[in-house]
N, C-alpha and C. Protein backbone atom coordinates (compact mmCIF):
# COMPACT_ATOMS: atom_id res chain seq x y z
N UNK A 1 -32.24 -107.47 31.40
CA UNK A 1 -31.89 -107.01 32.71
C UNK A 1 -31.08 -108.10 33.40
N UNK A 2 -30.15 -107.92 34.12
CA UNK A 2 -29.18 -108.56 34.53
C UNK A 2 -29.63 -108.57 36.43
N UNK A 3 -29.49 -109.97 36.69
CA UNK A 3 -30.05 -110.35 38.09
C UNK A 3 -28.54 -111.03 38.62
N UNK A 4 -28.26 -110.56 39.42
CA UNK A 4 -27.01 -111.07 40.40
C UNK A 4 -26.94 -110.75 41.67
N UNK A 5 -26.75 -111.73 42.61
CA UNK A 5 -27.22 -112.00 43.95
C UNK A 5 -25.82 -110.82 44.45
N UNK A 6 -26.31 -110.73 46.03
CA UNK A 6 -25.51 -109.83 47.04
C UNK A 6 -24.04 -110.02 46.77
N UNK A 7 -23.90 -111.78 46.90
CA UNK A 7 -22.22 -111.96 46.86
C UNK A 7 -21.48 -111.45 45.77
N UNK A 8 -22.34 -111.71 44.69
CA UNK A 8 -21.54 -111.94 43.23
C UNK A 8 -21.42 -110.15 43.23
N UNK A 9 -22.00 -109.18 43.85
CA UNK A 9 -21.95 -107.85 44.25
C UNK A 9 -20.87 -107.50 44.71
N UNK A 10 -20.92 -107.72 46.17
CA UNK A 10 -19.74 -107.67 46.84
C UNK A 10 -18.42 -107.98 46.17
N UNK A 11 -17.86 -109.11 45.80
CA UNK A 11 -16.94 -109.55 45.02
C UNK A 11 -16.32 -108.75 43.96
N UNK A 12 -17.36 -108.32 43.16
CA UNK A 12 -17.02 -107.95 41.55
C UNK A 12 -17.58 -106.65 41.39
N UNK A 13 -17.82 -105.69 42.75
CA UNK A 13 -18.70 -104.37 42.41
C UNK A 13 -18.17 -103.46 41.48
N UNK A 14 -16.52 -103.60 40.63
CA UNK A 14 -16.42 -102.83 40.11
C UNK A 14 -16.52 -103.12 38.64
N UNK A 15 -16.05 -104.47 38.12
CA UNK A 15 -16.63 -104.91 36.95
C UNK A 15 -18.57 -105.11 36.49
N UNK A 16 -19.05 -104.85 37.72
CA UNK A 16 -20.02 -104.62 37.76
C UNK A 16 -21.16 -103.01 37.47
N UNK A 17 -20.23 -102.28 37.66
CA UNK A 17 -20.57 -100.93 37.50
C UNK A 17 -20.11 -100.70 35.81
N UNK A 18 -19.27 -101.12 35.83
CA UNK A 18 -18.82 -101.27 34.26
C UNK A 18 -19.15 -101.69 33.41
N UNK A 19 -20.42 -102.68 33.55
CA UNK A 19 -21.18 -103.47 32.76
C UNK A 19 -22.46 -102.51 32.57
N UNK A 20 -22.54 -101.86 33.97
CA UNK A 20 -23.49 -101.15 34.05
C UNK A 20 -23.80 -99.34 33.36
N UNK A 21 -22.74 -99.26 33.11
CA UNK A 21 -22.37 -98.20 32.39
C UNK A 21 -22.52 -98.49 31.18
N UNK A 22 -21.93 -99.55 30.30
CA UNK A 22 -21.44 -99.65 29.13
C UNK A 22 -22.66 -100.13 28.39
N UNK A 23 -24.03 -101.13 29.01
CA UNK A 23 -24.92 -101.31 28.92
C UNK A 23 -26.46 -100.71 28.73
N UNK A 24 -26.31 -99.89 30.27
CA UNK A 24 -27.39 -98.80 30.55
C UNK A 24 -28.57 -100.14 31.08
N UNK A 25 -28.35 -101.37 30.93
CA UNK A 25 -29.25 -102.06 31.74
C UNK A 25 -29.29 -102.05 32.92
N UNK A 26 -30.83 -102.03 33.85
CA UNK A 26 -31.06 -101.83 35.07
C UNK A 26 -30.21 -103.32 35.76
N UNK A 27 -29.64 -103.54 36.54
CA UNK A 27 -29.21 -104.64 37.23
C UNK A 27 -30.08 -105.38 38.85
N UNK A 28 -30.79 -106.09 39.02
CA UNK A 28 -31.23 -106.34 39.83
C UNK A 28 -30.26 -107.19 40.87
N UNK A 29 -30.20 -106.74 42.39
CA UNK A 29 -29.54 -107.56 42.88
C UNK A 29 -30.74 -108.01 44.14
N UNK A 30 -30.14 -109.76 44.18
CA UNK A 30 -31.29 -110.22 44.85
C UNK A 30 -30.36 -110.95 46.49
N UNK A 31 -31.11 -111.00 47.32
CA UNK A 31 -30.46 -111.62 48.59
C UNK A 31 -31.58 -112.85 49.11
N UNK A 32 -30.69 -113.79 49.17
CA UNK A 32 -31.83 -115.31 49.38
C UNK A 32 -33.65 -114.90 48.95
N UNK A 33 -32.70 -114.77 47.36
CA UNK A 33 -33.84 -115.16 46.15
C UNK A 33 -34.67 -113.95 46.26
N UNK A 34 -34.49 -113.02 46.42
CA UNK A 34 -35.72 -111.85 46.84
C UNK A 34 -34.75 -110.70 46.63
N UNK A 35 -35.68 -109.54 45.64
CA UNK A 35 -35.11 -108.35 45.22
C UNK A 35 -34.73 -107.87 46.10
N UNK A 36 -33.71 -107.36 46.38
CA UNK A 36 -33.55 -106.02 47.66
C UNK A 36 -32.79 -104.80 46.90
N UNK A 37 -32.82 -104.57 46.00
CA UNK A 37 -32.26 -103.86 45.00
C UNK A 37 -32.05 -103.64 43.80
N UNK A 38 -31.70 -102.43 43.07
CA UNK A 38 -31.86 -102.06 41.64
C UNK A 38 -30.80 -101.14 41.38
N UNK A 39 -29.77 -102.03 40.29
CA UNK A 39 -28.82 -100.25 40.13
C UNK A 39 -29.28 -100.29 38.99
N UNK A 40 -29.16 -98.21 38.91
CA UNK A 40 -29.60 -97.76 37.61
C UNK A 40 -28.56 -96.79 37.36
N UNK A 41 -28.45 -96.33 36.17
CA UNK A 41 -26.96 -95.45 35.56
C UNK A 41 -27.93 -93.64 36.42
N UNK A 42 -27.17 -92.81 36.64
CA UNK A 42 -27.52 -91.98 37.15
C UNK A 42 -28.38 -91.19 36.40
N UNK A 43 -28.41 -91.35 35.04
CA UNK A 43 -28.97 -90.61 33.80
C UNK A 43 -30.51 -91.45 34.26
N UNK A 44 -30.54 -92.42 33.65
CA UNK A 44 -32.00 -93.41 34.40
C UNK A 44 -32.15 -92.63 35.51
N UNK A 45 -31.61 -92.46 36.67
CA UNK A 45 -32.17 -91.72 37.87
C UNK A 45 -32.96 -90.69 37.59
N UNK A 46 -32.00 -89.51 37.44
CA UNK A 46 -32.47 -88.23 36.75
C UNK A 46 -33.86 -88.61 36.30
N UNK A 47 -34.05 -89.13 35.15
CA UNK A 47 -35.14 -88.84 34.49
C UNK A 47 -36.01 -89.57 34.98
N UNK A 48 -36.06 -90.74 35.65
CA UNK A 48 -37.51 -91.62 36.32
C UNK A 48 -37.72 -90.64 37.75
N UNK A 49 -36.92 -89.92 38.40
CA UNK A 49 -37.15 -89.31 39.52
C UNK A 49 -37.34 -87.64 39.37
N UNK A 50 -37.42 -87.48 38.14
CA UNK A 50 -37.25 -85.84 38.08
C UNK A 50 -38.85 -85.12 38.66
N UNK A 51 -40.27 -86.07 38.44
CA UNK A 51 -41.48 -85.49 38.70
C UNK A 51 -40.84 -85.59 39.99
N UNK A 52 -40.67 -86.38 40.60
CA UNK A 52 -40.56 -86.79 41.85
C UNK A 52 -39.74 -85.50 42.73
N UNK A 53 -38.71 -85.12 42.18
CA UNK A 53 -38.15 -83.91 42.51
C UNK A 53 -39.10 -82.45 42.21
N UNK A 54 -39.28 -82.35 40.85
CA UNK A 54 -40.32 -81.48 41.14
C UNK A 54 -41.65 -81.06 41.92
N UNK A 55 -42.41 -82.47 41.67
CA UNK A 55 -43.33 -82.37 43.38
C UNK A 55 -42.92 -81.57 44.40
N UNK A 56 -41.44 -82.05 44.89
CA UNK A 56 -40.84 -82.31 46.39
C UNK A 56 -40.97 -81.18 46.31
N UNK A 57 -39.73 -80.05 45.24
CA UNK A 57 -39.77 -78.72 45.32
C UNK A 57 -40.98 -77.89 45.15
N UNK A 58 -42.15 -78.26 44.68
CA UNK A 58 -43.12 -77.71 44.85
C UNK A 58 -44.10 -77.60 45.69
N UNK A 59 -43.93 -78.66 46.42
CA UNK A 59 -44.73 -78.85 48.07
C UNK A 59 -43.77 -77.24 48.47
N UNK A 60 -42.15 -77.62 48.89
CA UNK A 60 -41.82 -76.69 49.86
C UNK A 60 -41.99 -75.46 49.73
N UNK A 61 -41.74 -74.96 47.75
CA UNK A 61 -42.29 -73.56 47.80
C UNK A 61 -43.40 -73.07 48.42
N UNK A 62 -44.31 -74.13 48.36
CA UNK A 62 -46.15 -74.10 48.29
C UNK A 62 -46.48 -73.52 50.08
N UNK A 63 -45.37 -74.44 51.11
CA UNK A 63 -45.12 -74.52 52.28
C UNK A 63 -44.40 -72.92 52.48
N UNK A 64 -43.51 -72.88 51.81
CA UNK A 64 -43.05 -71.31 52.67
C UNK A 64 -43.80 -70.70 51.65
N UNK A 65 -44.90 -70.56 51.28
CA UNK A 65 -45.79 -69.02 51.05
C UNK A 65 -46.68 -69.13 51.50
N UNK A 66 -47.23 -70.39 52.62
CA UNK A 66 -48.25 -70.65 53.53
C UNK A 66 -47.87 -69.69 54.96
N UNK A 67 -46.73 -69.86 54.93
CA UNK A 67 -45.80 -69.88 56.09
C UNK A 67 -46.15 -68.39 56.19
N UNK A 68 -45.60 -67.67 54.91
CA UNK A 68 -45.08 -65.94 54.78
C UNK A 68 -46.80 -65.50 54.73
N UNK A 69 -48.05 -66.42 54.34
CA UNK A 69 -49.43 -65.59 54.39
C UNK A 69 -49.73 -65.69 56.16
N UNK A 70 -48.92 -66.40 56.41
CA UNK A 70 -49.57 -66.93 58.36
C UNK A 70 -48.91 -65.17 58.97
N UNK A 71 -48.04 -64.82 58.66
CA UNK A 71 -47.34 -63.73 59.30
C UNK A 71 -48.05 -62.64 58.72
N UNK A 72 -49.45 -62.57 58.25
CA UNK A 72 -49.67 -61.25 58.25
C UNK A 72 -50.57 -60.88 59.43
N UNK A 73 -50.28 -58.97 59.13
CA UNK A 73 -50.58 -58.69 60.57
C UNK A 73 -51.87 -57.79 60.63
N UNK A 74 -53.09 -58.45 60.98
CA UNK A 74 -54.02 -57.81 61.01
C UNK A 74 -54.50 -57.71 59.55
N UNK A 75 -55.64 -56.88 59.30
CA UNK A 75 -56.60 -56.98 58.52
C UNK A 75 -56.90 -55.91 57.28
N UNK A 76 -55.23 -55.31 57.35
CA UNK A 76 -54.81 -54.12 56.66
C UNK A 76 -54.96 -54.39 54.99
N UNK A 77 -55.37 -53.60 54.09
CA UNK A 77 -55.55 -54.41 52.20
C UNK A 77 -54.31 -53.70 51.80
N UNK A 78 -53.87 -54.65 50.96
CA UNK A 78 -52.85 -53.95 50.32
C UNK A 78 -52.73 -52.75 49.94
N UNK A 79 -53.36 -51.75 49.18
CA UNK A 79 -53.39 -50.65 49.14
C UNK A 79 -53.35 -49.50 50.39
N UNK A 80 -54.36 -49.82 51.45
CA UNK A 80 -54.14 -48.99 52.84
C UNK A 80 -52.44 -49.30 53.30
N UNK A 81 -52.14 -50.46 52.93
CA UNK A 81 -50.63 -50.80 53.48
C UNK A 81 -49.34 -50.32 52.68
N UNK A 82 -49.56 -50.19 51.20
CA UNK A 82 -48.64 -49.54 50.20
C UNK A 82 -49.08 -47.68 50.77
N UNK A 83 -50.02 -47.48 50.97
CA UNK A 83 -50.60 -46.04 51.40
C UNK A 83 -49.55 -45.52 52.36
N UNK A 84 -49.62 -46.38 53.27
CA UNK A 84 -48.84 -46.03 54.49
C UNK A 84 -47.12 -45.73 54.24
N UNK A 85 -46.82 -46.97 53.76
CA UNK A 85 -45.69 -47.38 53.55
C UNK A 85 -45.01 -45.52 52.71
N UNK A 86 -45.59 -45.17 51.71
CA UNK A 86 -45.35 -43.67 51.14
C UNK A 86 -45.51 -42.41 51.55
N UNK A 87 -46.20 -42.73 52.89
CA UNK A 87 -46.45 -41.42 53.62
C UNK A 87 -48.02 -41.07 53.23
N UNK A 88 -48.78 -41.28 52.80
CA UNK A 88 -50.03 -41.02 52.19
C UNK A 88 -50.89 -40.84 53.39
N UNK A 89 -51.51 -39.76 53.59
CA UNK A 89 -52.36 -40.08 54.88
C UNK A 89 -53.65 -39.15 54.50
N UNK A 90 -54.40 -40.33 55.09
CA UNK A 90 -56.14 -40.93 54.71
C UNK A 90 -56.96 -39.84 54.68
């Protein structure tokens, strides 16, 4: 893994991405001696963050069918409510 401070960043960010490509090593960049960063090739992204995406999308589905059970109306069962819906009367 390759460690190179903020400046040597700034300076050379594009021979730097190029190393980083051609390599696939994570690059650490550090600012007065202390990590403040990590580049990773986007492929590395993808796959260390993909649970992470799936979670996310699975909270929000989880959230709008909380959402769509809050909007029901009254105490009607599905069947009395498909009943209705066809004209069926009781």
């Amino acid at each position: 893994m390759e460690e190179i401070n903020a400046l040597t960043l700034r300076n050379n960010l594009g021979a730097i991405l190029d190393r980083l490509t051609d390599s696939g090593e994570p690059v650490i960049i550090r600012k007065k001696n202390k990590i403040k960063a990590v580049l990773i090739t986007p492929e590395q992204f993808e796959k260390r963050f993909l649970d992470w995406q799936t979670d996310h999308e699975k909270k929000r589905f989880l959230d709008a069918l909380t959402q769509l059970k809050r909007r029901k109306k009254g105490q009607v069962s599905s069947l009395d409510h498909l009943r209705s819906l066809r004209g069926y009367k009781e």
